[in-house]
Protein backbone atom coordinates (compact mmCIF):
# COMPACT_ATOMS: atom_id res chain seq x y z
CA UNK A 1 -8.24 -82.54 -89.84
CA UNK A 2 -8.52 -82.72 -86.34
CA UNK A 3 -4.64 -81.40 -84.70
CA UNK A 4 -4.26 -83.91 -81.40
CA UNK A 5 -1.11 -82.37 -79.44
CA UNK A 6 1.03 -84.82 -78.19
CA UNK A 7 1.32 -86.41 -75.00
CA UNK A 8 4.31 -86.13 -72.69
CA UNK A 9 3.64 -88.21 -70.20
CA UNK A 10 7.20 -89.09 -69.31
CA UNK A 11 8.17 -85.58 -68.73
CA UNK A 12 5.11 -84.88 -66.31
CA UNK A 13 6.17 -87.64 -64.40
CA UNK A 14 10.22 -86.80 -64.18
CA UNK A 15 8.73 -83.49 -63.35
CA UNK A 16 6.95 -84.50 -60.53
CA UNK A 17 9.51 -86.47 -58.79
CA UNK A 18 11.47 -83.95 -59.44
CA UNK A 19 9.56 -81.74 -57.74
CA UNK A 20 8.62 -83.86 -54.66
CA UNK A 21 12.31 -84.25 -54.61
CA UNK A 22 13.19 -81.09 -53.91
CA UNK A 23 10.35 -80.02 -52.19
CA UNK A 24 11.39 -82.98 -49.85
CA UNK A 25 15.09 -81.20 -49.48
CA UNK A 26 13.56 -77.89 -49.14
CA UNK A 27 11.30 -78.60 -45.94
CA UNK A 28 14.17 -81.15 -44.46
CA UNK A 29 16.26 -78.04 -44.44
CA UNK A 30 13.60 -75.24 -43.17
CA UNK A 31 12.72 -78.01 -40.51
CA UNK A 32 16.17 -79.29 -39.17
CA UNK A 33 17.44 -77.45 -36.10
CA UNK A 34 20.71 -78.26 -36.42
CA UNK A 35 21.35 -75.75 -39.65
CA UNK A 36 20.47 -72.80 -36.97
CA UNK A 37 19.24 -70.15 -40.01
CA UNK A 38 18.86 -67.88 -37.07
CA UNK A 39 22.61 -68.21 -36.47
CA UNK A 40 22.82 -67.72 -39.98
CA UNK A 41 21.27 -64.80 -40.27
CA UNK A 42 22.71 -63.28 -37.42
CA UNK A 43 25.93 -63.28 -39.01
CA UNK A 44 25.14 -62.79 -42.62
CA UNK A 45 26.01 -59.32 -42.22
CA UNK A 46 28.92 -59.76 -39.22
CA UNK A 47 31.54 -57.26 -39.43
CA UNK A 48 34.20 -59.55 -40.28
CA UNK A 49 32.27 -61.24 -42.91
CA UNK A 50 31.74 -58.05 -44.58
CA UNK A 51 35.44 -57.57 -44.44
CA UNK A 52 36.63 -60.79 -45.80
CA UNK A 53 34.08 -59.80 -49.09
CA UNK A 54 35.07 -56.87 -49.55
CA UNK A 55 38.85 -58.72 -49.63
CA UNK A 56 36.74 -61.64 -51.54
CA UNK A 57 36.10 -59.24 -54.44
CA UNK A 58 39.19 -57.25 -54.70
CA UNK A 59 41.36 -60.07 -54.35
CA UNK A 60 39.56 -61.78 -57.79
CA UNK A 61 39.24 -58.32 -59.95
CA UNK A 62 42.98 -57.76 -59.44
CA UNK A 63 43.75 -61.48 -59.98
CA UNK A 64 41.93 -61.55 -63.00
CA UNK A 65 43.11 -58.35 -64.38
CA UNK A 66 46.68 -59.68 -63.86
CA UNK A 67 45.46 -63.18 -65.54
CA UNK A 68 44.12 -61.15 -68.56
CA UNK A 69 46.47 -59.00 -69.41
CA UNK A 70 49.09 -61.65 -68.65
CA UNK A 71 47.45 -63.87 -70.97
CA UNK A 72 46.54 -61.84 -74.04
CA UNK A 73 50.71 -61.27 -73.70
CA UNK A 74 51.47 -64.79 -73.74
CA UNK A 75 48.90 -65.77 -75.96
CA UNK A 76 50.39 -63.42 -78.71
CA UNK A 77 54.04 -64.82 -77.87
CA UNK A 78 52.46 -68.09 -78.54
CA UNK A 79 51.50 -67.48 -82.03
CA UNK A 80 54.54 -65.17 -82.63
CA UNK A 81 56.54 -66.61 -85.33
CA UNK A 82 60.13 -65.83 -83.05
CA UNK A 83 61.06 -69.33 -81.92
CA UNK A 84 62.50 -67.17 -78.89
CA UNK A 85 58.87 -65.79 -77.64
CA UNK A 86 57.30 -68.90 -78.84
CA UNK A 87 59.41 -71.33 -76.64
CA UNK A 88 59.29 -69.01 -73.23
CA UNK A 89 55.40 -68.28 -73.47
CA UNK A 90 55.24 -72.39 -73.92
CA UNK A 91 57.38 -73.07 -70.97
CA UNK A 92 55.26 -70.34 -68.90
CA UNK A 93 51.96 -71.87 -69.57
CA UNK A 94 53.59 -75.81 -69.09
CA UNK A 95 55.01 -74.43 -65.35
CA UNK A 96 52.06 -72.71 -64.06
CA UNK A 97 49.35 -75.08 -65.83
CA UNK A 98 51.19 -77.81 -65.22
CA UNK A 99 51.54 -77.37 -61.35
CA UNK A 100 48.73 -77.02 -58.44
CA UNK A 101 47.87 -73.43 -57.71
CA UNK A 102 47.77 -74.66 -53.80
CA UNK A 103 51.28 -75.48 -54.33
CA UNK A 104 52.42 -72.02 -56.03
CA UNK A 105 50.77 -70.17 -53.43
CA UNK A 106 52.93 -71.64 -51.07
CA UNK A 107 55.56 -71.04 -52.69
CA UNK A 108 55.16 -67.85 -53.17
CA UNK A 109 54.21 -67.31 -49.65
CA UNK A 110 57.81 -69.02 -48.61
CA UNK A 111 59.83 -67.36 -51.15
CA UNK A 112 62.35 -65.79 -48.93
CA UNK A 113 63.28 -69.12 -47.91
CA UNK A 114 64.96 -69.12 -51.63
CA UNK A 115 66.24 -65.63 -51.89
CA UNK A 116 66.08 -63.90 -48.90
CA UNK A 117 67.34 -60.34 -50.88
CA UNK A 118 65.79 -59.62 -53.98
CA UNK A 119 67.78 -57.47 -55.97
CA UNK A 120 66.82 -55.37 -59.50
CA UNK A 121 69.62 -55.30 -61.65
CA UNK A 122 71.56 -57.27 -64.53
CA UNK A 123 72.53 -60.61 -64.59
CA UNK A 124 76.02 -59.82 -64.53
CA UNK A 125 76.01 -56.04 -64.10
CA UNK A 126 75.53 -53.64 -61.39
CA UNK A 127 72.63 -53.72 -59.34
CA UNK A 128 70.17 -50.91 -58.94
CA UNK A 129 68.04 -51.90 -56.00
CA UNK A 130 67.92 -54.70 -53.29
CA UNK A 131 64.69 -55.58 -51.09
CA UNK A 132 64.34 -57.72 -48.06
CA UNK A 133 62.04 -60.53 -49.16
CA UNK A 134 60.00 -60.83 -46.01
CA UNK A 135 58.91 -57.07 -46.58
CA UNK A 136 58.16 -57.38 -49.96
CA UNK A 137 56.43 -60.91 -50.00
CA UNK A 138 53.43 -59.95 -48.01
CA UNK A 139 50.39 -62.25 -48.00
CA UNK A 140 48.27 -59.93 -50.08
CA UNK A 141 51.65 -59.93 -52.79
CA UNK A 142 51.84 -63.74 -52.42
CA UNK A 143 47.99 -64.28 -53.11
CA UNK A 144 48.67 -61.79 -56.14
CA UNK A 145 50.88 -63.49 -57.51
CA UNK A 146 50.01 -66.99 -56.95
CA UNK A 147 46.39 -66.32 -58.45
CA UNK A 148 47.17 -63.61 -61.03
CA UNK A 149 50.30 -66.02 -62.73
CA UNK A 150 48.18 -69.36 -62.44
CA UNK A 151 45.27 -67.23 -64.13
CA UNK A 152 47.83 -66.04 -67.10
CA UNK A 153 48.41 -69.72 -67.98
CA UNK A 154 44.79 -69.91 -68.13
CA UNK A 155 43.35 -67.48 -70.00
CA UNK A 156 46.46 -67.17 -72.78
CA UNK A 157 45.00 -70.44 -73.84
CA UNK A 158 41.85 -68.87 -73.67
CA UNK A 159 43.27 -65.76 -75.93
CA UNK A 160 44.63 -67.71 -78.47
CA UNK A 161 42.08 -69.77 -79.28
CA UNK A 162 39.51 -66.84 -80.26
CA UNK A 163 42.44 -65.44 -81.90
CA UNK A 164 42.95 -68.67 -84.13
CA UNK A 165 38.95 -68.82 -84.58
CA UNK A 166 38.78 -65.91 -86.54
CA UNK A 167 39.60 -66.78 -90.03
CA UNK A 168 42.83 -65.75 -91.49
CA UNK A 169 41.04 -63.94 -94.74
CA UNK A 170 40.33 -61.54 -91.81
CA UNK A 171 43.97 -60.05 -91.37
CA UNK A 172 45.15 -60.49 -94.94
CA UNK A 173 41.93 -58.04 -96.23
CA UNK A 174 42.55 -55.92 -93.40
CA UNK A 175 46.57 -55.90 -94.24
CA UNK A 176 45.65 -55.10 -97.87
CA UNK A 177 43.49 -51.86 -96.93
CA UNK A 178 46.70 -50.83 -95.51
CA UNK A 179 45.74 -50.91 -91.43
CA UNK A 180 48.74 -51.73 -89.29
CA UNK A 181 49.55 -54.70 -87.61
CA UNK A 182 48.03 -53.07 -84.18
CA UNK A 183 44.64 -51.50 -85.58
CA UNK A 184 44.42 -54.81 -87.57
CA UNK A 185 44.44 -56.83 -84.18
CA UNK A 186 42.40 -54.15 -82.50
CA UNK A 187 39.77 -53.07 -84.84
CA UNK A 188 39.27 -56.53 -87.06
CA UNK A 189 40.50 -59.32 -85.22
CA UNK A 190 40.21 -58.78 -81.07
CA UNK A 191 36.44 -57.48 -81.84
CA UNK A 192 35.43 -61.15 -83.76
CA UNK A 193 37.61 -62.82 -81.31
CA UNK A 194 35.53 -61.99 -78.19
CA UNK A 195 32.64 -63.67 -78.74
CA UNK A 196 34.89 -67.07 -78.37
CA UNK A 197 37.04 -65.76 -75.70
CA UNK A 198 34.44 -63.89 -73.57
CA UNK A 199 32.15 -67.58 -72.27
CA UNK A 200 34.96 -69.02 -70.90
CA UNK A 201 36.52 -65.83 -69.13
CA UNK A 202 33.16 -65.45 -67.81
CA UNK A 203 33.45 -68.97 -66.46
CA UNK A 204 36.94 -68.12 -65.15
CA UNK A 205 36.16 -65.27 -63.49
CA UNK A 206 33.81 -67.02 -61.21
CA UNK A 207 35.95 -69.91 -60.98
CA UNK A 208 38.59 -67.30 -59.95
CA UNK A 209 36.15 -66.20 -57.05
CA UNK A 210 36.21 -69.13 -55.30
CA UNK A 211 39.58 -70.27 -56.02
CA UNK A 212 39.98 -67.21 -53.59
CA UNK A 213 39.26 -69.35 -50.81
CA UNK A 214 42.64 -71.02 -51.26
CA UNK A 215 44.66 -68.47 -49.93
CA UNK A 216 43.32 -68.84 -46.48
CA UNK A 217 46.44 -71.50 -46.13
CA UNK A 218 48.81 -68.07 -46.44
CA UNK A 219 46.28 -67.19 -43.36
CA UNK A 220 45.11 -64.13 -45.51
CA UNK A 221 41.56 -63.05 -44.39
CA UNK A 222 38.58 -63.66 -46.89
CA UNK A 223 35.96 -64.64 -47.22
CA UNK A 224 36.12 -68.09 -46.25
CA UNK A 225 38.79 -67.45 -43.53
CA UNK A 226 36.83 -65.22 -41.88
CA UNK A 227 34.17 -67.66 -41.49
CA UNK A 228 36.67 -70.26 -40.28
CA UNK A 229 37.86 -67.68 -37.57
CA UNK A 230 34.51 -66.95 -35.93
CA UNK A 231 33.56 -70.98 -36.01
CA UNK A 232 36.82 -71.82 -34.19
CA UNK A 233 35.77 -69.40 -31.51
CA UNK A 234 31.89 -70.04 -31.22
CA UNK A 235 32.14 -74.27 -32.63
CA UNK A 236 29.60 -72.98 -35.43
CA UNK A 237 30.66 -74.35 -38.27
CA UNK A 238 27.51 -75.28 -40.13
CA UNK A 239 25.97 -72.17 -39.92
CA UNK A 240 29.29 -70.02 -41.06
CA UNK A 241 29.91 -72.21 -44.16
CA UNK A 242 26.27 -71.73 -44.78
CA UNK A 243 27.14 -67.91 -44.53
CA UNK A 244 29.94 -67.79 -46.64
CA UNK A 245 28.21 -70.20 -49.31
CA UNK A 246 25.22 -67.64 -49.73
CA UNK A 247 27.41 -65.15 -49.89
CA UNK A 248 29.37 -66.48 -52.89
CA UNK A 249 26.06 -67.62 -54.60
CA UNK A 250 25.32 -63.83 -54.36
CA UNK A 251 28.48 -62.79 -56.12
CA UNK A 252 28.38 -65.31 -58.68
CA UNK A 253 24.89 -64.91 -59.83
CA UNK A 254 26.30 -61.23 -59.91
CA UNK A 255 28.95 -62.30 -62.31
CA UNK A 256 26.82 -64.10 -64.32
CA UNK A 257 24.07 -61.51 -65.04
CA UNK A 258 27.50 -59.56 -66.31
CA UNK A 259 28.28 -62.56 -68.33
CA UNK A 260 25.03 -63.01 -70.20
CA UNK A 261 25.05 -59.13 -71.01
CA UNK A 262 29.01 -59.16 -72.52
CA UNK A 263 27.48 -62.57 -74.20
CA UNK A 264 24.67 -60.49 -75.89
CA UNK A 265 26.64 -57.29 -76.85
CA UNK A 266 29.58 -59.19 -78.92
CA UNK A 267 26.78 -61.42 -80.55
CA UNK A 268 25.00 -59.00 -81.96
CA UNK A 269 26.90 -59.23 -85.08
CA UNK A 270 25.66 -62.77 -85.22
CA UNK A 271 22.25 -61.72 -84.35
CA UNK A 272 21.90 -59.49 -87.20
CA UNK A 273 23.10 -61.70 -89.48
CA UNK A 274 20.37 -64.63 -88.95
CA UNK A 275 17.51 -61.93 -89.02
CA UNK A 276 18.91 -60.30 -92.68
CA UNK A 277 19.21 -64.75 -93.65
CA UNK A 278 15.57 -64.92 -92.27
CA UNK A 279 14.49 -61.60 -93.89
């Protein structure tokens, strides 16, 4: 019998609008003077775009660390069975989920307004240190904290929910080859865990990089500030933001091509498991 392949006529003609579409976009773009690419690429590389990057990048690895580590803490106080742990990693996660991180970084930014000394001690004991709040609450402290607590609310959600995806026969054979309750979470359950938590810290983490842009309210310089501060001298603001958006398309296409490879290397178990099924 003759094998006629079937027509998709619908999809060749989505396609080509499609395509005229953005072809449309494409030359309205490269044609229109008033995007100025040669402004554009004149300061693609500015000095002070460089410099709120570099600020760009370190500013969301630090945040995120903070947000992980933070997280994987509260997430395991969250399915502690101590009602004490339990109730303060809930309250954490309702505060700092619950509120805008615009807000908190203002807050954090102002905090001397609230305690103009901070002081290390006990509650009702001697104290062992006192700081000046102004000195200690820099911007680049404020930003830190504002970002790297929001992010812990964040990702302990993100932590326990691997956690609870891996099946519970997991721990109790583990428990009964006699591993402790550390190697147990670090050699049976973290490892199955990943592949669940790892897509959406991937998706965090470039969320995270342009949630950056935020802190230019605290007036801290990146990325986007930076921009902002050469436009309110020269009045170009098209071109900068076009600047600073190519720039974070660059980082987060980075981010993802890191992504997609942590993706592949914790599914491998899965991988090997629907060739031996095919096999």
């Amino acid at each position: 019998m003759t094998v006629v392949p079937l027509k998709h006529n619908g999809r060749l003609a989505a396609a080509a609008v499609l395509i005229i579409i953005m072809g449309g976009l494409i030359t309205s773009m490269v044609t229109n003077p008033r995007f100025k690419w040669n402004l554009v690429g004149q300061h693609l590389t500015n000095e002070s775009i460089l410099s709120g990057l570099l600020t760009t990048v370190w500013l969301t690895v630090a945040a995120m660390a903070i947000g992980i580590v933070l997280g994987t803490i509260v997430a395991l106080m969250r399915i502690s069975d101590n009602p004490v742990l339990n109730t303060v990693a809930s309250g954490y996660v309702f505060v700092f989920r619950g509120t805008p991180l615009l807000v908190q970084l203002i807050f954090w930014y102002n905090l001397s307004a609230l305690y103009p000394t901070l002081t290390l001690g006990f509650p009702f004991g001697p104290s062992l240190a006192s700081f000046e709040a102004n000195r200690v609450t820099t911007v680049y402290v404020a930003a830190l904290l504002g970002l790297g607590l929001n992010e812990g609310a964040y990702m302990s959600e993100i932590v326990r929910s691997g956690l609870s995806a891996v099946p519970h026969g997991q721990r109790e054979a583990a428990q009964a080859l006699g591993l402790s309750s550390g190697r147990v979470l670090t050699r049976v359950i973290l490892p199955q865990a990943m592949r669940v938590i790892v897509p959406p810290t991937g998706n965090q983490l470039i969320g995270m990089l342009k949630t950056t842009s935020l802190v230019s309210v605290i007036a801290m310089q990146e990325l986007l500030y930076s921009a902002q501060l050469i436009y309110t001298a020269n009045f170009q603001t098209i071109p900068l933001l076009i600047v600073a958006s190519i720039w974070y398309l660059v980082l987060t296409t980075v981010l993802s091509i890191g992504q997609n490879a942590l993706e592949r290397h914790f599914g491998r178990s899965d991988r090997r498991a629907t060739r031996s099924k095919k096999a």
